[in-house]
N, C-alpha and C. Protein backbone atom coordinates (compact mmCIF):
# COMPACT_ATOMS: atom_id res chain seq x y z
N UNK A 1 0.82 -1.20 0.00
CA UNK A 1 0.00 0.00 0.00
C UNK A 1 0.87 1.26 0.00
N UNK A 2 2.25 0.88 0.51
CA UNK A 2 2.67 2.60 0.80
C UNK A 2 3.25 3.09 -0.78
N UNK A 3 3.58 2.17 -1.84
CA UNK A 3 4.36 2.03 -2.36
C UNK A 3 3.15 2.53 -3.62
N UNK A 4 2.36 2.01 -3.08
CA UNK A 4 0.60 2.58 -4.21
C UNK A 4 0.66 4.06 -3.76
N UNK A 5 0.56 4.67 -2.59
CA UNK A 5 0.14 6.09 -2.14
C UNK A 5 1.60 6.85 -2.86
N UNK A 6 3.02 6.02 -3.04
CA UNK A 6 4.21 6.94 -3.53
C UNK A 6 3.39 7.06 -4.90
N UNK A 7 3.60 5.99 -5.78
CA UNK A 7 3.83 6.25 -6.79
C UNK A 7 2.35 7.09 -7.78
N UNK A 8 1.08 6.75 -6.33
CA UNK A 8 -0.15 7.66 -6.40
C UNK A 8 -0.10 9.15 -6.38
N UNK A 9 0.57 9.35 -5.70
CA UNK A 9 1.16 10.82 -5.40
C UNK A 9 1.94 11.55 -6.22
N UNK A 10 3.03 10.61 -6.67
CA UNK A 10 3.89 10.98 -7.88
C UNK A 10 3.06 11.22 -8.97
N UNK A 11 2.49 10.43 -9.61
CA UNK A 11 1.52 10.73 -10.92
C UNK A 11 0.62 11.31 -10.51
N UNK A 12 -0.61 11.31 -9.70
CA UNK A 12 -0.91 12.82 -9.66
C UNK A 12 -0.56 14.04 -9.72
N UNK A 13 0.67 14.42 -8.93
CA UNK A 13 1.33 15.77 -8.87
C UNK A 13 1.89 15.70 -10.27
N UNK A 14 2.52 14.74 -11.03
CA UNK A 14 2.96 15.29 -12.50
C UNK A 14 1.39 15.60 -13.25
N UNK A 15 0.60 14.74 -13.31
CA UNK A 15 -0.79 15.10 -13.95
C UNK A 15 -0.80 16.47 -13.49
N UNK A 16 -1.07 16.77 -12.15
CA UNK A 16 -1.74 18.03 -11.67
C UNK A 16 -1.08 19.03 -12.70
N UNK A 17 0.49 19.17 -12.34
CA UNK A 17 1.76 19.78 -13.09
C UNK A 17 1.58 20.04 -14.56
N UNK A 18 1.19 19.18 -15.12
CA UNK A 18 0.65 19.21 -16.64
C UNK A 18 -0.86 19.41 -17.16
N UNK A 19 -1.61 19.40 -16.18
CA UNK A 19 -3.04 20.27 -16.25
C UNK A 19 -2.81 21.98 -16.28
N UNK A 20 -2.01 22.20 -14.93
CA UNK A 20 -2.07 23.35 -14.66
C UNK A 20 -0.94 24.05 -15.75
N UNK A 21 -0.03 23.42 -16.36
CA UNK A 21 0.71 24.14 -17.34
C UNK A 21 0.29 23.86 -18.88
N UNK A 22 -0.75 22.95 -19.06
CA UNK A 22 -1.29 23.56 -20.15
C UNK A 22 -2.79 24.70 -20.06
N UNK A 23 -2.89 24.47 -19.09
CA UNK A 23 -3.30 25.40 -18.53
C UNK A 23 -3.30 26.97 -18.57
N UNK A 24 -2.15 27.59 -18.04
CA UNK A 24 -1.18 28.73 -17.98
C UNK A 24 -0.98 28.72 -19.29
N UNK A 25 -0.51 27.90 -20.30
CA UNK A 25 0.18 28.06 -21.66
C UNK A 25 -0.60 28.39 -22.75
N UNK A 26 -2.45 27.82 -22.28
CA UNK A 26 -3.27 28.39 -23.31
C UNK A 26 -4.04 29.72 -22.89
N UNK A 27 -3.85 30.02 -21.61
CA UNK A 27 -4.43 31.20 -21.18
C UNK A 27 -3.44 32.34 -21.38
N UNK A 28 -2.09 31.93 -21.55
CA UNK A 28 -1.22 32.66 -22.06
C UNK A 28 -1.37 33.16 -23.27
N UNK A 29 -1.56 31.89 -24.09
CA UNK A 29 -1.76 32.01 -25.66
C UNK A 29 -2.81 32.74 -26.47
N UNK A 30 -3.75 32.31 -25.90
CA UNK A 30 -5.29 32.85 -25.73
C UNK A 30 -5.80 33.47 -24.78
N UNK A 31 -5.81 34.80 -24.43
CA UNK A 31 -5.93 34.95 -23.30
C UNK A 31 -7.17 35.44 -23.13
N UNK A 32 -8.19 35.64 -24.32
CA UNK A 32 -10.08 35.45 -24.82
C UNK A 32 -10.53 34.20 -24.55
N UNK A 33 -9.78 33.21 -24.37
CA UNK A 33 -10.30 31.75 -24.06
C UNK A 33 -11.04 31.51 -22.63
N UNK A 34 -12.15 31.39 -22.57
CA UNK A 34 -13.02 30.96 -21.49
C UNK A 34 -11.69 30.30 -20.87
N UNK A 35 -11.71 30.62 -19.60
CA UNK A 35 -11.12 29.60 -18.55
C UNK A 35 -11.28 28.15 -18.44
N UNK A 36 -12.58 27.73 -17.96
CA UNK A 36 -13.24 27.12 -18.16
C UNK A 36 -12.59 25.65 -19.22
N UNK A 37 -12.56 26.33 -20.50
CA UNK A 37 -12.33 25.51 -21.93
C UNK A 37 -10.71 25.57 -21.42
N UNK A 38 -9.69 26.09 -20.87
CA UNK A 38 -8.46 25.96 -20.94
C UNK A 38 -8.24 24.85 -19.79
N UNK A 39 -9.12 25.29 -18.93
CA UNK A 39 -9.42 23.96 -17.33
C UNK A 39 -9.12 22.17 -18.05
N UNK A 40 -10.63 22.32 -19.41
CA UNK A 40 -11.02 21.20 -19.94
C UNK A 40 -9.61 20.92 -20.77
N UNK A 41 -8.69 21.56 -21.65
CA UNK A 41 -7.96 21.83 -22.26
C UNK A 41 -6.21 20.44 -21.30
N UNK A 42 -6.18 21.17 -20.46
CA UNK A 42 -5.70 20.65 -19.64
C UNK A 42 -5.69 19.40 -19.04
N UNK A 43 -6.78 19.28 -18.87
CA UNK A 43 -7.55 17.82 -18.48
C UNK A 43 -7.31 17.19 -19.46
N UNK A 44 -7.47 17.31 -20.85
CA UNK A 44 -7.33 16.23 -21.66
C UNK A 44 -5.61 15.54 -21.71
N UNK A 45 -4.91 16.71 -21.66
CA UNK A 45 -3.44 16.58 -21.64
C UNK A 45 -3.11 15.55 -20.60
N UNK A 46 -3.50 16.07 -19.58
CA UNK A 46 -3.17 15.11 -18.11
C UNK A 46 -3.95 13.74 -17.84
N UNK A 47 -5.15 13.71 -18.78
CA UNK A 47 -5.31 12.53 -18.58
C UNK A 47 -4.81 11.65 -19.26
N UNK A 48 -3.74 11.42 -19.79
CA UNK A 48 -2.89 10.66 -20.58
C UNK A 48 -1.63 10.19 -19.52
N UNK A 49 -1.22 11.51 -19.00
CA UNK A 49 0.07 11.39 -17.73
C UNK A 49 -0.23 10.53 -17.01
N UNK A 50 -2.03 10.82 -15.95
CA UNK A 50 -2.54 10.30 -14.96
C UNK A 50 -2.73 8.96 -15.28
N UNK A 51 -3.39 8.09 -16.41
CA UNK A 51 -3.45 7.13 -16.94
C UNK A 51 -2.15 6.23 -16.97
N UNK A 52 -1.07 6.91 -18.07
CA UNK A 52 -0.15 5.74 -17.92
C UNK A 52 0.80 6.01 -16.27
N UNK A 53 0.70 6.97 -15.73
CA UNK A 53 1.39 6.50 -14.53
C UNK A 53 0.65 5.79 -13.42
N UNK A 54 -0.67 6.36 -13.54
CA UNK A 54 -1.19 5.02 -12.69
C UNK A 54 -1.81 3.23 -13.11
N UNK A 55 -1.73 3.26 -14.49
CA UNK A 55 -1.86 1.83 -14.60
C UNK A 55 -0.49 1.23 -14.62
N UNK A 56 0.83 1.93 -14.58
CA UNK A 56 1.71 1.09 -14.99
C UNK A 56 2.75 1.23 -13.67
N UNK A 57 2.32 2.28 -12.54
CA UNK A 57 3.44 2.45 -11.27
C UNK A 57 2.64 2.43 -10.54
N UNK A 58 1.12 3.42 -10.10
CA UNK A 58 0.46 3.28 -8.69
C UNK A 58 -0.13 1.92 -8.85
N UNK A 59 -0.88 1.52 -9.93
CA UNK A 59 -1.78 -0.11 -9.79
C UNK A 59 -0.69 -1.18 -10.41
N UNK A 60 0.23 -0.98 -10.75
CA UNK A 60 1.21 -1.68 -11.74
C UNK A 60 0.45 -3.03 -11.32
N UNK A 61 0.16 -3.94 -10.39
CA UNK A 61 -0.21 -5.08 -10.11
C UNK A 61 -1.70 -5.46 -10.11
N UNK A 62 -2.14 -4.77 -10.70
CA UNK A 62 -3.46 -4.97 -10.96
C UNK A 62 -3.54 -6.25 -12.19
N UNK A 63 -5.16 -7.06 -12.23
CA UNK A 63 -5.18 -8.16 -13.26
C UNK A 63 -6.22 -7.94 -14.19
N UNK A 64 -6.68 -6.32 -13.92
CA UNK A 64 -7.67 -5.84 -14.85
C UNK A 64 -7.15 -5.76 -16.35
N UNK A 65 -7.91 -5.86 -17.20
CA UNK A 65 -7.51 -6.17 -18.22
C UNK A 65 -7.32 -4.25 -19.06
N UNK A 66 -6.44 -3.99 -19.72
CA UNK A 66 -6.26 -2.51 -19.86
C UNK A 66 -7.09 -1.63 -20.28
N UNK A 67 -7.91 -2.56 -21.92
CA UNK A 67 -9.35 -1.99 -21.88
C UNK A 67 -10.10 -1.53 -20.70
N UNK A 68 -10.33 -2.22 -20.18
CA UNK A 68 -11.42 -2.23 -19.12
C UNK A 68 -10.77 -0.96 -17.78
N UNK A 69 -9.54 -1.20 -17.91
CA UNK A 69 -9.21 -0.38 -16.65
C UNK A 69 -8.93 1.25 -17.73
N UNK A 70 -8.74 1.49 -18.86
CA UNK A 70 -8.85 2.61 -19.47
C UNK A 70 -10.11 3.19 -19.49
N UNK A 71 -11.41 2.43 -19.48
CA UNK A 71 -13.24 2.75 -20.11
C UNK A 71 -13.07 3.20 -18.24
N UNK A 72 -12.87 2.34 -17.40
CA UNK A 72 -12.85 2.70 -15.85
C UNK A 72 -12.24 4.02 -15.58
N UNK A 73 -11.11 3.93 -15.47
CA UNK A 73 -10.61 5.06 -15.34
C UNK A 73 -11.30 6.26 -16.35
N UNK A 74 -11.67 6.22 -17.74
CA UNK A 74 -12.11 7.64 -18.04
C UNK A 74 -13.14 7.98 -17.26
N UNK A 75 -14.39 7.26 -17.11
CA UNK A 75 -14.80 7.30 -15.73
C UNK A 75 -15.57 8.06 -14.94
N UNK A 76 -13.78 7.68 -14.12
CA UNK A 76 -13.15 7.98 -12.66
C UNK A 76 -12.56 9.66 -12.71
N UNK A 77 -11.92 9.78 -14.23
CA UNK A 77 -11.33 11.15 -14.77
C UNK A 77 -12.17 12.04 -14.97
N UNK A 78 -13.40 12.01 -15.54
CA UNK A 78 -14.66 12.38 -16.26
C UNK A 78 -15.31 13.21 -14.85
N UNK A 79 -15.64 12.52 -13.63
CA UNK A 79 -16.25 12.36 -11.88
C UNK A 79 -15.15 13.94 -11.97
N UNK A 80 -13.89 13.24 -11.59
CA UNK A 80 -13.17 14.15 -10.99
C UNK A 80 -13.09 15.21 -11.41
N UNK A 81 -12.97 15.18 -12.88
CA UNK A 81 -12.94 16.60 -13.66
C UNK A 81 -14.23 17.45 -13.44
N UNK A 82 -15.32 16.99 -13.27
CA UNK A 82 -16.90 17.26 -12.81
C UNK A 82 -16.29 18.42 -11.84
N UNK A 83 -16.37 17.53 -10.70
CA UNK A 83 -16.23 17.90 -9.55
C UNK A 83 -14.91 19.16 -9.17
N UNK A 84 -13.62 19.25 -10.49
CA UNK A 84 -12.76 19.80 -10.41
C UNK A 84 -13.35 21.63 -11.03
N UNK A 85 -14.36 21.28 -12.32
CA UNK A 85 -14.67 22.47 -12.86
C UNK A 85 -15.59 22.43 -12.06
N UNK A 86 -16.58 22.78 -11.07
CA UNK A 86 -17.34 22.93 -10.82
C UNK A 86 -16.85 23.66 -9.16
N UNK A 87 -15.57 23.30 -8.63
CA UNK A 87 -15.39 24.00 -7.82
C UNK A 87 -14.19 25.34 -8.68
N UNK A 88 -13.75 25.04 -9.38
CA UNK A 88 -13.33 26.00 -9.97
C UNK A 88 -13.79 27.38 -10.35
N UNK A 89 -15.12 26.80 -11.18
CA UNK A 89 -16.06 27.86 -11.47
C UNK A 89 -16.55 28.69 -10.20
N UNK A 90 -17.14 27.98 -9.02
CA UNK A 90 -17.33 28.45 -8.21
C UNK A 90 -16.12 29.37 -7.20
N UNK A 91 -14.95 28.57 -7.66
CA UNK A 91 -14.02 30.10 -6.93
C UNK A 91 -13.79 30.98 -7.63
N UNK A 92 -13.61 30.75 -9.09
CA UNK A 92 -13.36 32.15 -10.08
C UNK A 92 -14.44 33.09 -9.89
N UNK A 93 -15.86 32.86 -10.44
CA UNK A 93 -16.72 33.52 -10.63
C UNK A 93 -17.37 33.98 -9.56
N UNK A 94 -17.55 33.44 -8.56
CA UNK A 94 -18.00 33.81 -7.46
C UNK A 94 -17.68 34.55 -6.24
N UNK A 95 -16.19 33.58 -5.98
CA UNK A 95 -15.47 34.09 -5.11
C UNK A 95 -14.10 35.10 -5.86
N UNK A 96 -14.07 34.99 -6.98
CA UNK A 96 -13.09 36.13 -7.69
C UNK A 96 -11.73 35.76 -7.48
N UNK A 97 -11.57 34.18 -6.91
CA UNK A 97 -10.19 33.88 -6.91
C UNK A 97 -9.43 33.83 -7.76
N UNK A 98 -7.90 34.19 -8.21
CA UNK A 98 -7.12 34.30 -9.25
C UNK A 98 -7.34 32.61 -9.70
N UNK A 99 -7.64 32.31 -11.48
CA UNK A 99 -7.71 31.28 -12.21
C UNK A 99 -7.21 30.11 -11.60
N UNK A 100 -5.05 30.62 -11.78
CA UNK A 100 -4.22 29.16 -11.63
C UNK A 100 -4.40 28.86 -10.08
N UNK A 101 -4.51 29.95 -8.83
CA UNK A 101 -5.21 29.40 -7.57
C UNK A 101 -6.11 28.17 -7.39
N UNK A 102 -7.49 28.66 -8.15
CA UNK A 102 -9.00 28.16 -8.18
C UNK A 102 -7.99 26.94 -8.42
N UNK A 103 -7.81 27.33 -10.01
CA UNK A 103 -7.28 25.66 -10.41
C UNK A 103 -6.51 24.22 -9.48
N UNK A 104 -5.35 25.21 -8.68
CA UNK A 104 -4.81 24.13 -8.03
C UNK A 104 -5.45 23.84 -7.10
N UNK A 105 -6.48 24.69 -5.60
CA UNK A 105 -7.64 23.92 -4.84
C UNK A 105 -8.73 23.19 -5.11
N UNK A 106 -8.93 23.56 -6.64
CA UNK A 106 -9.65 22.37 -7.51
C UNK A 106 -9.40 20.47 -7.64
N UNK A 107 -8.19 20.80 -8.09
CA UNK A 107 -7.37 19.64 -8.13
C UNK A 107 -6.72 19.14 -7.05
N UNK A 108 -6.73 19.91 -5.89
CA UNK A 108 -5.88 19.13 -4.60
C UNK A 108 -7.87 17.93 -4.13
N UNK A 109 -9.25 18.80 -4.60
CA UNK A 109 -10.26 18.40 -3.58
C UNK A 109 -10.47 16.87 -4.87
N UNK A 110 -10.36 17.41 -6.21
CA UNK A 110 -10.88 16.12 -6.76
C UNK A 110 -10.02 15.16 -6.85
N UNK A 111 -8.99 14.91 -6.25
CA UNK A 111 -7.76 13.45 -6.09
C UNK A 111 -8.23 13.08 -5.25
N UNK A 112 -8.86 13.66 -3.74
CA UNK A 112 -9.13 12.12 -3.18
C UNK A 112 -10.09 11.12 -4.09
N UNK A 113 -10.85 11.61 -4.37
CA UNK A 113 -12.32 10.96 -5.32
C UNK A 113 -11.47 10.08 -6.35
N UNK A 114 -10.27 10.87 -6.94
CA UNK A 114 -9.96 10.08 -7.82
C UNK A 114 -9.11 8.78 -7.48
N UNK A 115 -8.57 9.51 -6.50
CA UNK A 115 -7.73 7.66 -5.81
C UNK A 115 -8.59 6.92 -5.20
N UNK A 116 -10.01 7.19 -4.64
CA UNK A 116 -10.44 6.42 -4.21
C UNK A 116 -11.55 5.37 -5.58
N UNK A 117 -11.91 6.17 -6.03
CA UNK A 117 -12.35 5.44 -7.63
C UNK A 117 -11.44 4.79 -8.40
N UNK A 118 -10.34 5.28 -8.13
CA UNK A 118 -9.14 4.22 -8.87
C UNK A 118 -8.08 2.75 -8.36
N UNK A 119 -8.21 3.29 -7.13
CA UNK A 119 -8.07 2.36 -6.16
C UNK A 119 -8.78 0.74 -6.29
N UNK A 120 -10.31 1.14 -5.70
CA UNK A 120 -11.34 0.08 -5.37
C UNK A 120 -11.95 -0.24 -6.61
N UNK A 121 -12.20 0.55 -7.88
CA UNK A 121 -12.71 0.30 -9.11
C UNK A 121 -11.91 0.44 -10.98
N UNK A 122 -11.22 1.75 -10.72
CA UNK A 122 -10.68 1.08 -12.20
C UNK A 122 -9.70 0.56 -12.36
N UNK A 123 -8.87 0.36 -11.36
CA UNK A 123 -7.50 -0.84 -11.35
C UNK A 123 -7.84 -1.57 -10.06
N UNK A 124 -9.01 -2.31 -9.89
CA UNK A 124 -9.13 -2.82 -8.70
C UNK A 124 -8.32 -4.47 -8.92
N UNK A 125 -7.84 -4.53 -7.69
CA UNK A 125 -6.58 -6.18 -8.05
C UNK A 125 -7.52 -6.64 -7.30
């Protein structure tokens, strides 16, 4: 288990790392771009990171078959991302918090959800 929470931790924080800098890089680029769409923007990037580092270092021992733990996990990604724009929105727009802020208390609240959905269901051993 401890060795699931390292390498859980590790690929999240690079996911997070690569959400939030494509992130910054299209709000840079675009800086007319709904937030929002740069949030989603991001997400797509990182869910590629989050994916292969957790089927192949946090669950590496899992006997799910990869299909099945990829359709699982999008998901599990899909939940979290929910739950990630939705507190986002609510600190930008509401509470007027600066974007890449919102963004990272976004993403620190939707990882538990996501380790715990990834854990017990899309790489469950």
């Amino acid at each position: 288990m401890k060795s699931t929470a390292f390498w859980f931790l590790l690929t999240g924080a690079s996911a997070a790392l690569t959400h939030m800098g494509v992130f910054a890089l299209v709000q840079y680029l675009q800086p007319e771009m709904w937030p929002e769409l740069a949030n989603a923007l991001g997400f797509i990037v990182a869910f590629v990171v989050s994916f292969a580092g957790h089927r192949w270092l946090s669950f590496k021992g899992t006997s799910t078959p990869i299909q099945q733990s990829l359709r699982r996990f999008g998901v599990t990604a899909l939940a979290g991302f929910g739950c990630n724009e939705l507190v986002f929105m609510v600190l930008t727009r509401h509470y007027g918090w600066y974007a890449l802020v919102a963004l990272f208390a976004a993403l620190v609240l939707a990882s538990a959800q996501t380790f715990i959905l990834s854990r017990f269901w899309a790489f469950q051993r």
